[in-house]
C-alpha atoms as a PDB file:
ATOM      1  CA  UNK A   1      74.933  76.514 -81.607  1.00  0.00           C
ATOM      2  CA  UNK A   2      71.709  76.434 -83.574  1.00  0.00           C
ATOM      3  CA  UNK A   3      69.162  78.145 -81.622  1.00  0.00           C
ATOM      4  CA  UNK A   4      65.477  76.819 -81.294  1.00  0.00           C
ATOM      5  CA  UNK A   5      63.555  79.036 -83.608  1.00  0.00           C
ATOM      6  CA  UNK A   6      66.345  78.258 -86.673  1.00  0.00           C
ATOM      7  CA  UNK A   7      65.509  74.086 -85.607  1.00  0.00           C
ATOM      8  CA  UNK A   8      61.907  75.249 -85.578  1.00  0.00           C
ATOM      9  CA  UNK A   9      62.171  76.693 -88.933  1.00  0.00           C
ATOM     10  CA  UNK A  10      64.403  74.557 -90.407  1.00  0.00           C
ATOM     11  CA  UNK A  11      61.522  71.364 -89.648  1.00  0.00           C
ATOM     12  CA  UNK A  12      58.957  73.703 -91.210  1.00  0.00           C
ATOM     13  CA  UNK A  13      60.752  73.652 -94.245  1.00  0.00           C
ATOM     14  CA  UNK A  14      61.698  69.922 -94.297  1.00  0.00           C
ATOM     15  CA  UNK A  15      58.183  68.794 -93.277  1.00  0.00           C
ATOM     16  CA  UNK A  16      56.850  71.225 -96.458  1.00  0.00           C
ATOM     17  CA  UNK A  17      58.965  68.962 -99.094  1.00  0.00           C
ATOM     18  CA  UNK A  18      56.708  65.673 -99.388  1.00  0.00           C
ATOM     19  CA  UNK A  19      54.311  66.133-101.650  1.00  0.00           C
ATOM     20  CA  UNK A  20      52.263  62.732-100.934  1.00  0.00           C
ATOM     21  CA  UNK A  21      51.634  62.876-104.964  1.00  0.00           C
ATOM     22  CA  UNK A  22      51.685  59.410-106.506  1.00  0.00           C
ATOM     23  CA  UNK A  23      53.451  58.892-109.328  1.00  0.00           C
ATOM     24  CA  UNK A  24      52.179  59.100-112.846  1.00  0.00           C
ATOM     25  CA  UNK A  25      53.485  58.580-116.502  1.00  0.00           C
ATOM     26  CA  UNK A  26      54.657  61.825-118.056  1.00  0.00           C
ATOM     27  CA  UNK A  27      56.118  63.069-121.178  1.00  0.00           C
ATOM     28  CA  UNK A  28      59.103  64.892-119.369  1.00  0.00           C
ATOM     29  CA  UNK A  29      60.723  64.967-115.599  1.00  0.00           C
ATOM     30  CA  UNK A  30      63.504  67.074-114.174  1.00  0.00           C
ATOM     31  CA  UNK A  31      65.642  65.688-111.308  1.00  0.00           C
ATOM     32  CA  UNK A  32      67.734  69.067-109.747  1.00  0.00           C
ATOM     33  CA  UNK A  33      70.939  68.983-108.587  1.00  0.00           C
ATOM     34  CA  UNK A  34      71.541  67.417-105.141  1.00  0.00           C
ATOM     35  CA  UNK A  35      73.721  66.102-102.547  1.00  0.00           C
ATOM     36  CA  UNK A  36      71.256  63.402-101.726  1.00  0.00           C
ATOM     37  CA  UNK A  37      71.670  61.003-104.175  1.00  0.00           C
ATOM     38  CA  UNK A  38      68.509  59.598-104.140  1.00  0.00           C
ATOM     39  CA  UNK A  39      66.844  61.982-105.941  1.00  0.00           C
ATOM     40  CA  UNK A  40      68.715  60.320-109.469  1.00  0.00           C
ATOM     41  CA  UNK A  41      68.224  56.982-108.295  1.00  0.00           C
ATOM     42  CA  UNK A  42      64.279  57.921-107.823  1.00  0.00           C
ATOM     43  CA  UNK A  43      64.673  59.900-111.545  1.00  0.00           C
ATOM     44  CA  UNK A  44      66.530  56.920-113.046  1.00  0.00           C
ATOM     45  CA  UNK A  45      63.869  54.383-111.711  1.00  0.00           C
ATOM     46  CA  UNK A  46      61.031  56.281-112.765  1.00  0.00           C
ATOM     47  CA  UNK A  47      62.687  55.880-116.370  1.00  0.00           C
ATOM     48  CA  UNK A  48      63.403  52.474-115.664  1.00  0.00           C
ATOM     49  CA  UNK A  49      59.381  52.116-114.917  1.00  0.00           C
ATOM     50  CA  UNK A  50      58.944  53.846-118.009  1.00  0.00           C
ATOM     51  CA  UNK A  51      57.112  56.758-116.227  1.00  0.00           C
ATOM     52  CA  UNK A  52      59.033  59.537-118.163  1.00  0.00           C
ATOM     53  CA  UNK A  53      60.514  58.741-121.863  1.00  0.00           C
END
């Protein structure tokens, strides 16, 4: 069982991740290693955009 403070932390840490940041054109961008595919389908369609080279 996953006690209350561990939830408690654990939403700290997930709420932390969104940066709000719009997206920009830059010269290089690094997608790290996941089990959430999304984050290559968000690096390949900033490439598709032509956001990153």
């Amino acid at each position: 069982m996953i006690s209350t403070q561990a939830w408690a932390d654990a939403r700290r840490l997930w709420d932390f991740h969104p940066m709000h940041h719009e997206p920009r054109p830059c010269s290089v961008a690094v997608g790290l290693g996941s089990h959430d595919l999304s984050v290559a389908d968000t690096a390949v369609d900033f490439y598709r955009r032509g956001m990153v080279p």
